[in-house]
Protein backbone atom coordinates (compact mmCIF):
# COMPACT_ATOMS: atom_id res chain seq x y z
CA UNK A 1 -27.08 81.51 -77.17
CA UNK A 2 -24.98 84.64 -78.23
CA UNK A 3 -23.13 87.39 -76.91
CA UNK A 4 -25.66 90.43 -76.80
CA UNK A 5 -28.75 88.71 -77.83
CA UNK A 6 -32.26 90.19 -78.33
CA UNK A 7 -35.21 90.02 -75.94
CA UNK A 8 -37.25 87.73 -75.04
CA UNK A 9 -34.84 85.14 -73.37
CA UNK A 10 -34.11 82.19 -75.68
CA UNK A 11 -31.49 79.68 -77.42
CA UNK A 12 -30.97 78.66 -80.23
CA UNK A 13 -31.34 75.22 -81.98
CA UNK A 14 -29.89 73.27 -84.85
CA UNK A 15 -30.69 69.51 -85.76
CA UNK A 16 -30.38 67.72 -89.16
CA UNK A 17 -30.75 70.83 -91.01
CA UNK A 18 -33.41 72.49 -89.05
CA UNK A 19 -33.02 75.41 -87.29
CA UNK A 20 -35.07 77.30 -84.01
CA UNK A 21 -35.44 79.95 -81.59
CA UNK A 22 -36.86 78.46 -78.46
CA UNK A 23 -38.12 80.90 -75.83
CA UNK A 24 -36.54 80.17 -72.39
CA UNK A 25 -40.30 80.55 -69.92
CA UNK A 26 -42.57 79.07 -73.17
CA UNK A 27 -40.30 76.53 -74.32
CA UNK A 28 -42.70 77.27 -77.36
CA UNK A 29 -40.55 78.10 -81.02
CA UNK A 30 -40.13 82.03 -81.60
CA UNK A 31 -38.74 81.72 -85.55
CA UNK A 32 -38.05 78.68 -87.26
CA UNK A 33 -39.02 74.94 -86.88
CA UNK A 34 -38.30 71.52 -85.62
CA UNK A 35 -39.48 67.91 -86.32
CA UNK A 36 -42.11 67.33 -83.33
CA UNK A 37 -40.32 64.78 -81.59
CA UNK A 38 -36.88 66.78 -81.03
CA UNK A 39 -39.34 69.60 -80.12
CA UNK A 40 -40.55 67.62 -77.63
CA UNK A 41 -36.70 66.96 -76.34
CA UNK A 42 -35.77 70.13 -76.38
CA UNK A 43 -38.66 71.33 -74.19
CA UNK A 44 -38.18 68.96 -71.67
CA UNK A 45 -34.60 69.95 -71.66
CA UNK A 46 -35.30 73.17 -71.70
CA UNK A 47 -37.90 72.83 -68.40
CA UNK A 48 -35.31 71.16 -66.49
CA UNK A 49 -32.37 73.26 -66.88
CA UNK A 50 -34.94 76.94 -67.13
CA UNK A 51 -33.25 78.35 -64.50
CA UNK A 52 -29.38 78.01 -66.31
CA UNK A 53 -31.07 78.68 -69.18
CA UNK A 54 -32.06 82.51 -67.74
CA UNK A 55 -28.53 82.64 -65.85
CA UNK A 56 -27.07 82.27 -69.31
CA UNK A 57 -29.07 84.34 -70.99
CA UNK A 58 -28.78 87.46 -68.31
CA UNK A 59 -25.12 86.73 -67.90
CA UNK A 60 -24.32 86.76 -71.94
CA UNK A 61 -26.20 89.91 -72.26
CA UNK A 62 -24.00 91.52 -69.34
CA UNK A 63 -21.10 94.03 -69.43
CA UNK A 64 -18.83 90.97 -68.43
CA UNK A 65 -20.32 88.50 -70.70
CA UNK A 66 -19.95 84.67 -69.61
CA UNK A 67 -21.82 81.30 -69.63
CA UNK A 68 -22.07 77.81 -68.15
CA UNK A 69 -21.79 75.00 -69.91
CA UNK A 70 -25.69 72.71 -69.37
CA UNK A 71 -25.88 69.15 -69.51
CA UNK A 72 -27.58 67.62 -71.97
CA UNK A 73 -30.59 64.91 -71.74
CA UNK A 74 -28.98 61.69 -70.93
């Protein structure tokens, strides 16, 4: 995520030279593209943690901006 980021909620993504927007509700790619099985990762990541995910996003887009680090998929 960055600081002052554009609407709709999302993150961003980077693996082995691929690169994505994924939208935080969706979980479905905005701009970009990943190999379908780290797709798959990242939306079940990204369903479990949703909630951090929008904290994060609200809070970096805030006068005071701030986030928490997530845990990744273990």
């Amino acid at each position: 995520m960055f600081f002052l980021d554009h609407s709709p909620p999302h993150f961003h993504i980077e693996y082995s030279g691929f690169k994505a927007i994924i939208n935080i509700k969706t979980q479905e790619i905005i701009e970009g593209e990943l190999p379908a099985k780290q797709l798959k990762l990242v939306q079940a990541w990204a369903i479990i943690h949703e909630t951090e995910l929008e904290n994060n996003f609200i809070n970096l887009n805030s006068d005071q901006p701030s986030w928490k680090k997530i845990e990744p998929l273990k």
